[in-house]
N, C-alpha and C. Protein backbone atom coordinates (compact mmCIF):
# COMPACT_ATOMS: atom_id res chain seq x y z
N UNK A 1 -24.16 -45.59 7.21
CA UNK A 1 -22.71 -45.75 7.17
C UNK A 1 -22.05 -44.41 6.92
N UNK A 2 -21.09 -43.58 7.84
CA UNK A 2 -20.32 -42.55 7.92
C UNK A 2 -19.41 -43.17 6.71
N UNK A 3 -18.93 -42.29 6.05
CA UNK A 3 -18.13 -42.34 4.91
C UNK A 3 -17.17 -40.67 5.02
N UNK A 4 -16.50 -40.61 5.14
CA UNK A 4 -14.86 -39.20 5.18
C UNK A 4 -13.95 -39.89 3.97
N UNK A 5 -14.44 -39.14 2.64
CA UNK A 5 -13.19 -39.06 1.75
C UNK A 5 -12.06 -37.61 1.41
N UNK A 6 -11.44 -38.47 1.62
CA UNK A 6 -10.00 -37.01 1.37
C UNK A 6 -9.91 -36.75 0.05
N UNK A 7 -9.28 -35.52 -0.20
CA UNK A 7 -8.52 -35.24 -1.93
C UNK A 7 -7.75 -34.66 -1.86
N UNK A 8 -7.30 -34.03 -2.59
CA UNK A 8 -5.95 -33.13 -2.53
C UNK A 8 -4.76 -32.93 -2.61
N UNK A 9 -4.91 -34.10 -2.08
CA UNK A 9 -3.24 -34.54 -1.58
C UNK A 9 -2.46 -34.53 -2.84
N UNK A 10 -1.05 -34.32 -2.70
CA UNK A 10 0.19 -34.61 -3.92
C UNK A 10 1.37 -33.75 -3.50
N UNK A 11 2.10 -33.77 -4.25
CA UNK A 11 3.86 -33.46 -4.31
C UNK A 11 3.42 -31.66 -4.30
N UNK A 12 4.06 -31.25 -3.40
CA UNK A 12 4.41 -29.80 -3.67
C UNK A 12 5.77 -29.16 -3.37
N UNK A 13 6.01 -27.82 -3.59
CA UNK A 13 7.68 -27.71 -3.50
C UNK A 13 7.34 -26.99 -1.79
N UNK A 14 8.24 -26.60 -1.23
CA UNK A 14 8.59 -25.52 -0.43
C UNK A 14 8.01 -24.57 -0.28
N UNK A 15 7.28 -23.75 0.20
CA UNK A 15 6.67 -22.26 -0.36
C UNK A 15 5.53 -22.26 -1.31
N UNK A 16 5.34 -23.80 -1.63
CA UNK A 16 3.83 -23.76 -2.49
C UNK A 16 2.69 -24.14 -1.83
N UNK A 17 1.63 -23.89 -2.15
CA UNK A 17 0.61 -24.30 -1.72
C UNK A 17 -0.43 -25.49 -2.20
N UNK A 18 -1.41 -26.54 -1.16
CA UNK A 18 -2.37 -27.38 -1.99
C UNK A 18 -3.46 -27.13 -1.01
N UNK A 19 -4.83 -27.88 -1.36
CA UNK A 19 -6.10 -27.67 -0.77
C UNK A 19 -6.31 -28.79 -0.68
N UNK A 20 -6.86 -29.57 0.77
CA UNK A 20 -7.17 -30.81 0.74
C UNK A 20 -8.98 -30.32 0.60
N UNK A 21 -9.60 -31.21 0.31
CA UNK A 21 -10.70 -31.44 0.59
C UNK A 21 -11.35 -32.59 1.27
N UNK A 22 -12.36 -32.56 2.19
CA UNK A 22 -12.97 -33.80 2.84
C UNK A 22 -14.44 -34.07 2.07
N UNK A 23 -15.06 -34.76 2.05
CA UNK A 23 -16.25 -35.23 1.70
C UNK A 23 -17.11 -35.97 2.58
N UNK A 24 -18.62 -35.69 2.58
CA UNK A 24 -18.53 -36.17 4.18
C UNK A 24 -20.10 -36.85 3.77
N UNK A 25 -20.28 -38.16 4.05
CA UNK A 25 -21.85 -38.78 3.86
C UNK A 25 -22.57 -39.58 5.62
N UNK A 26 -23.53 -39.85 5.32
CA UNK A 26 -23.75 -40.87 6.28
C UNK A 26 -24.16 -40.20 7.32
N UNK A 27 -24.29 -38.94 7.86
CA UNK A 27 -24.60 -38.43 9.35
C UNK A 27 -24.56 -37.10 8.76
N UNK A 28 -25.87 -36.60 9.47
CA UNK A 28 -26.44 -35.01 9.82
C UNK A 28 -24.77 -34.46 9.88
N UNK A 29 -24.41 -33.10 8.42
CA UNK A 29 -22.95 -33.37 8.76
C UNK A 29 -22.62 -31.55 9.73
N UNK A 30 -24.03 -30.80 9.35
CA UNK A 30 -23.70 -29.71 10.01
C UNK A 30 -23.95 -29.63 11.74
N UNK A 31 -23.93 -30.67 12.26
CA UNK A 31 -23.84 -30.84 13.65
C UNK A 31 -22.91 -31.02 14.27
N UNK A 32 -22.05 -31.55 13.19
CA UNK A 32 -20.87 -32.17 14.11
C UNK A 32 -19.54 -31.95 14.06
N UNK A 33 -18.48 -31.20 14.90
CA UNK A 33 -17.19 -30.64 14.73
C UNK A 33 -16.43 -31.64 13.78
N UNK A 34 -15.51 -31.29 12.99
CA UNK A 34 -14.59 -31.66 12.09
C UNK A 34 -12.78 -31.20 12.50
N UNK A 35 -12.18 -32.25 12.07
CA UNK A 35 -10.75 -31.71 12.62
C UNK A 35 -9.97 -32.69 11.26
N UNK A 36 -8.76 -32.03 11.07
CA UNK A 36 -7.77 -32.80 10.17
C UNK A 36 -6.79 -32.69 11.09
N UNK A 37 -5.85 -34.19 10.66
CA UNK A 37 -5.05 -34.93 12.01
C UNK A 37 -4.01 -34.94 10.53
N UNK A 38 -2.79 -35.69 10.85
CA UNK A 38 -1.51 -35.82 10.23
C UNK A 38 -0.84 -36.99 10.73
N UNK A 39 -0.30 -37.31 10.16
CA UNK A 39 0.84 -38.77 10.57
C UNK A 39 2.07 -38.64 9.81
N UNK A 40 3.13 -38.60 10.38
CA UNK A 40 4.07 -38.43 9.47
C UNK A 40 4.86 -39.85 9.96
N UNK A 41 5.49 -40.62 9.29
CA UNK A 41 6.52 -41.88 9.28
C UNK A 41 7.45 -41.41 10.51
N UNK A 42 6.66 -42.89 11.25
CA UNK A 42 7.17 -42.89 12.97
C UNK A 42 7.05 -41.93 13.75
N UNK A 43 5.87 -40.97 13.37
CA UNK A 43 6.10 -40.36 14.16
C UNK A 43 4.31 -40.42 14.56
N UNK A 44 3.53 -40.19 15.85
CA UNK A 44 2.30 -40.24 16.37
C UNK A 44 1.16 -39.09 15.53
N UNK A 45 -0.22 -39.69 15.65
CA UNK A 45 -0.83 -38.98 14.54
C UNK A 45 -1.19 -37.29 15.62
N UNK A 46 -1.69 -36.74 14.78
CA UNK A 46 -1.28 -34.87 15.62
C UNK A 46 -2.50 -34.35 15.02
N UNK A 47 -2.92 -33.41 15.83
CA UNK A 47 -4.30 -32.50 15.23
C UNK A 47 -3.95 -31.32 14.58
N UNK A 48 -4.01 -30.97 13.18
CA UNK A 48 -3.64 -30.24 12.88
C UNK A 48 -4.66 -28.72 12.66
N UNK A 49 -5.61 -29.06 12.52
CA UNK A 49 -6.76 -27.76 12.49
C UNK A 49 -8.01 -28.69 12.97
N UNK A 50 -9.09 -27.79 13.53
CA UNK A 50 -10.67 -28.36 13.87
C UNK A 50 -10.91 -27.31 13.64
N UNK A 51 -12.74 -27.13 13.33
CA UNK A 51 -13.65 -26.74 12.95
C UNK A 51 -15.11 -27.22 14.08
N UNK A 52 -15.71 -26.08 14.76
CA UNK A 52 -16.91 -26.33 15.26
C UNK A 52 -17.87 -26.98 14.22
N UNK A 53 -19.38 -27.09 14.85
CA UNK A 53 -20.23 -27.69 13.42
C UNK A 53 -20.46 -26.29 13.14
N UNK A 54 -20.62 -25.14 13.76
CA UNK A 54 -21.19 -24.40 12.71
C UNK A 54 -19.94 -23.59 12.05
N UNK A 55 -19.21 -23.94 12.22
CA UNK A 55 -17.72 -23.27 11.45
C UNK A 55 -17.53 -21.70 11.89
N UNK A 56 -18.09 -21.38 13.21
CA UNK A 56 -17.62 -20.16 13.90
C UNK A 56 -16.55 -20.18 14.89
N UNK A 57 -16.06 -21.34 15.40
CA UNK A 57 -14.69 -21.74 16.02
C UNK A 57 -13.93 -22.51 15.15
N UNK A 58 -12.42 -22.11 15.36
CA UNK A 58 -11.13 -22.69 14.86
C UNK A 58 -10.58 -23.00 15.63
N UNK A 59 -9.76 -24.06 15.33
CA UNK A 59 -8.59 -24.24 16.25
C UNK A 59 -6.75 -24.87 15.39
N UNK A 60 -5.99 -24.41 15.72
CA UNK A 60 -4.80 -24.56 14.77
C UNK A 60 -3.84 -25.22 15.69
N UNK A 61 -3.10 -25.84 14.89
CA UNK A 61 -1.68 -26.09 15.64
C UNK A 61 -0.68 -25.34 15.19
N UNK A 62 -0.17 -24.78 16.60
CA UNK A 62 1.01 -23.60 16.55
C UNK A 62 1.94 -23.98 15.67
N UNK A 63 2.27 -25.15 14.97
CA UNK A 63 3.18 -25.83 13.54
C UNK A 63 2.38 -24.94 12.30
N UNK A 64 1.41 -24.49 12.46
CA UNK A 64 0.80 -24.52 11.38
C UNK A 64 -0.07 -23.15 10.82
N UNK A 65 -0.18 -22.38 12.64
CA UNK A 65 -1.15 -21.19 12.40
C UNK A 65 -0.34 -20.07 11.48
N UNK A 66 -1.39 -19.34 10.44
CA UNK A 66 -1.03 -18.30 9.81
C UNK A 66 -0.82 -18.96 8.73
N UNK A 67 -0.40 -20.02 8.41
CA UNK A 67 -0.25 -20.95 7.03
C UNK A 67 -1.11 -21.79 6.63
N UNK A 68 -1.97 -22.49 7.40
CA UNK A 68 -3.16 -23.33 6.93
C UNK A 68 -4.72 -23.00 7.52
N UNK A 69 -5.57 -22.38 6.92
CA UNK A 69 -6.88 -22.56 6.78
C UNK A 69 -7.64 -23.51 6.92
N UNK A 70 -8.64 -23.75 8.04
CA UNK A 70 -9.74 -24.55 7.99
C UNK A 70 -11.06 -24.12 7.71
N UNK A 71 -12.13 -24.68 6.86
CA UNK A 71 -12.97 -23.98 6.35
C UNK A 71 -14.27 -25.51 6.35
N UNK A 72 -15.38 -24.68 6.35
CA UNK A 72 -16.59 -26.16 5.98
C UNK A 72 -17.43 -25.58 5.21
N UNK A 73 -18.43 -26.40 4.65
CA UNK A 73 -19.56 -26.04 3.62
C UNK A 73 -20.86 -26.81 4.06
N UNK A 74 -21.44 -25.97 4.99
CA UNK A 74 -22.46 -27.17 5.49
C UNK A 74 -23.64 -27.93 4.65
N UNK A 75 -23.64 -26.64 3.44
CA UNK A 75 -24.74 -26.91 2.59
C UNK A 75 -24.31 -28.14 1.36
N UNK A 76 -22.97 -28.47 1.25
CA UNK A 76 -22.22 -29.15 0.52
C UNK A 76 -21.45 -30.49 1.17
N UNK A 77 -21.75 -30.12 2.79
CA UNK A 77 -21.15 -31.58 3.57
C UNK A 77 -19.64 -31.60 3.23
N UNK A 78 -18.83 -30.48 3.31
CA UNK A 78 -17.41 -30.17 2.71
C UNK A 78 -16.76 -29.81 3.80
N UNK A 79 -15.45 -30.01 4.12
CA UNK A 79 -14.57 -29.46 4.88
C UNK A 79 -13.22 -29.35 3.51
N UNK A 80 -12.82 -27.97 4.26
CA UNK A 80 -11.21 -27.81 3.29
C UNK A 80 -10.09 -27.40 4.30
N UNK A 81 -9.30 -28.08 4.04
CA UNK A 81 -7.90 -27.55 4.55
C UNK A 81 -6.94 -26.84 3.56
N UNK A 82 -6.86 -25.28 3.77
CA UNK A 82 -6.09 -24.46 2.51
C UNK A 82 -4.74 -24.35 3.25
N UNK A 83 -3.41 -24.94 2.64
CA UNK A 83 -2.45 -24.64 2.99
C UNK A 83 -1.65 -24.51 2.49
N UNK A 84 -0.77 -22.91 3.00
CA UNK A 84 0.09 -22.14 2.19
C UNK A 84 1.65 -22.57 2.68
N UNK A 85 2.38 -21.81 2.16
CA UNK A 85 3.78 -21.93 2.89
C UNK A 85 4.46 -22.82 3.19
N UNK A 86 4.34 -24.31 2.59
CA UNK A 86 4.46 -25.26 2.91
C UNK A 86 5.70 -25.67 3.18
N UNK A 87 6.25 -26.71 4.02
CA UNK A 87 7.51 -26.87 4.51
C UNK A 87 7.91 -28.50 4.72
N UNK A 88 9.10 -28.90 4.46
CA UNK A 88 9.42 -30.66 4.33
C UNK A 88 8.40 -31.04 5.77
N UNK A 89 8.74 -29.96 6.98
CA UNK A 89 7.68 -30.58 7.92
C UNK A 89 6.20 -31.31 7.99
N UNK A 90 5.92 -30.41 6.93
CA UNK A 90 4.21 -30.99 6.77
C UNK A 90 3.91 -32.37 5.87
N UNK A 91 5.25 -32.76 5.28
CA UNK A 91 4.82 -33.82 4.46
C UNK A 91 4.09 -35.28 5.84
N UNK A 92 2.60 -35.51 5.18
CA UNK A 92 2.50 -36.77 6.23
C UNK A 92 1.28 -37.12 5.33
N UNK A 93 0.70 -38.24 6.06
CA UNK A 93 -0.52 -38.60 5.72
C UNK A 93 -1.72 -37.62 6.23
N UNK A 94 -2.64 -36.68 5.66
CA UNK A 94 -3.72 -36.47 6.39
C UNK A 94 -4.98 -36.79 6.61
N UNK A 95 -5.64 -37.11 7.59
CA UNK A 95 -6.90 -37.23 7.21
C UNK A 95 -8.04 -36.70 8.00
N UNK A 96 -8.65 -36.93 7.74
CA UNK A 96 -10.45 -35.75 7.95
C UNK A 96 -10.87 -36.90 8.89
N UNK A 97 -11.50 -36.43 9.98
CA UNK A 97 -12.41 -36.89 10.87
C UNK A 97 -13.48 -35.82 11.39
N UNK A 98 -14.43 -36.45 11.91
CA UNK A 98 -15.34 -36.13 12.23
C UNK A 98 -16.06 -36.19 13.86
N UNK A 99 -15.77 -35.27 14.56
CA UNK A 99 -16.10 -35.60 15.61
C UNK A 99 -17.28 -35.25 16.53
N UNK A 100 -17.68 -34.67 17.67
CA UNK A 100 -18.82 -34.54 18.63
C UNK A 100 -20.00 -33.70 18.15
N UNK A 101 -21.14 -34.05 18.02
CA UNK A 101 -22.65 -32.97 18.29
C UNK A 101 -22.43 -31.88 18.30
N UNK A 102 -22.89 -30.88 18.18
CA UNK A 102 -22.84 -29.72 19.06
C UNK A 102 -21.99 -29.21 20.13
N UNK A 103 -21.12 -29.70 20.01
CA UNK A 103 -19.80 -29.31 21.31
C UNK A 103 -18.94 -28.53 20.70
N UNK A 104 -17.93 -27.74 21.74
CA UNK A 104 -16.54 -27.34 21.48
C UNK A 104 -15.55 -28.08 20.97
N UNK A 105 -14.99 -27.57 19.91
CA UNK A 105 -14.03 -27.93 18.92
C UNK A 105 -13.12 -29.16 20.18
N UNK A 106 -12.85 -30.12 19.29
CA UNK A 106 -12.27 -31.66 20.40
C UNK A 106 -10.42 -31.62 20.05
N UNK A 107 -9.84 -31.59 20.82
CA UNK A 107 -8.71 -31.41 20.71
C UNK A 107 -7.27 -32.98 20.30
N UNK A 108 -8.79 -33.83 20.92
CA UNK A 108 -8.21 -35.43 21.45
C UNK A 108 -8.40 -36.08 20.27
N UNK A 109 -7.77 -36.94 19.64
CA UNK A 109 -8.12 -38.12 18.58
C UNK A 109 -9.74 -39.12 19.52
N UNK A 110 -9.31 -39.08 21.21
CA UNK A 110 -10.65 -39.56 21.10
C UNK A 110 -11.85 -39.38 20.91
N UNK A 111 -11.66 -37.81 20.27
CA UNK A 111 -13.43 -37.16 20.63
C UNK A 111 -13.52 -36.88 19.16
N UNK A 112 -12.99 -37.82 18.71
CA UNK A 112 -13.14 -38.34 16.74
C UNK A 112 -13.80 -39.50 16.59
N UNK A 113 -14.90 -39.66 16.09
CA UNK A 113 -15.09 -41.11 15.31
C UNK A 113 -15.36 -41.95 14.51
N UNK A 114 -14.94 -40.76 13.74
CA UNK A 114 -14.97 -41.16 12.10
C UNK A 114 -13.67 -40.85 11.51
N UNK A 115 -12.86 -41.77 10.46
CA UNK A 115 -11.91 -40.76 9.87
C UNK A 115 -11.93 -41.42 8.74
N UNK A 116 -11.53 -40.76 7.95
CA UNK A 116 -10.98 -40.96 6.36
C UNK A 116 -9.94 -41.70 6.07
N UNK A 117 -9.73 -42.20 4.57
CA UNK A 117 -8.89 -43.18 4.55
C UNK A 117 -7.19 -42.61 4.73
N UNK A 118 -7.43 -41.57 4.19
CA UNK A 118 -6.41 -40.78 4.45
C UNK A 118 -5.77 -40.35 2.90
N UNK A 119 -5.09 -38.96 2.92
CA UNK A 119 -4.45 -38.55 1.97
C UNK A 119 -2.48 -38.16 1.83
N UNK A 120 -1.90 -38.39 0.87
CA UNK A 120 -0.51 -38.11 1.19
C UNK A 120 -0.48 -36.75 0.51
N UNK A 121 0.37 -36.22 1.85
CA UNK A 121 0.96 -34.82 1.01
C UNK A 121 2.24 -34.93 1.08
N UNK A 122 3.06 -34.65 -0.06
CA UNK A 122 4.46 -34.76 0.11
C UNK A 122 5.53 -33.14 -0.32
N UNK A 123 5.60 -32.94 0.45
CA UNK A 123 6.50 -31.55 0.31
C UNK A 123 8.19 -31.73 0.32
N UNK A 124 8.76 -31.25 -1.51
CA UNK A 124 9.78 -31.33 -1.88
C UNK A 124 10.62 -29.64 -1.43
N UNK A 125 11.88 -30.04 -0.75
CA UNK A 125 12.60 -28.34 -0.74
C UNK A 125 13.62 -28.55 -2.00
């Protein structure tokens, strides 16, 4: 049984920063690309950073590059999302999935198939 738990999440101001963390059980976890997605109220869920399995490719969303970090720990089964600069934009639900083998970083919610229950981040200006 794949298991993706989030942490991190909580209230931050404008210009502050939080660290989500993922937790990752159930499947060989350094094989397989990782991405954190977002949902914000009514609005469609969005990819916000991926991670190859071996954590030598990134990928960002132009909302986000230069301000949030994606990072993994293969020896720890960890993914982190470090994000700075924060803005009312980013407040949403996030959560950690887990997606393809050995492939190039997946851009699609379909080439995910695992995700987490999800975490709230809420950013106050």
């Amino acid at each position: 049984q794949v298991q993706l738990v989030e942490s991190g999440g909580g209230l931050a101001q404008a210009g502050g920063s939080l660290r989500l963390s993922c937790a990752a059980s159930g499947r060989t976890f350094r094989i397989y690309g990782m991405g954190w997605f977002r949902q914000a109220p009514g609005k469609e869920r969005e990819l916000v950073a991926a991670i190859n399995w071996s954590g030598g490719t990134t990928y960002y969303a132009d909302s986000v590059k230069g301000r949030f970090t994606i990072s993994r720990d293969n020896a720890k089964n960890t993914m982190s999302l470090q994000m700075n600069s924060l803005n009312d934009e980013d407040t949403a639900v996030y959560y950690c999935a887990s997606g393809r083998r050995f492939a190039p970083i997946g851009t699609r919610m379909e080439e995910y198939d695992y995700w987490g229950q999800g975490t709230q981040v809420t950013v106050s200006s």
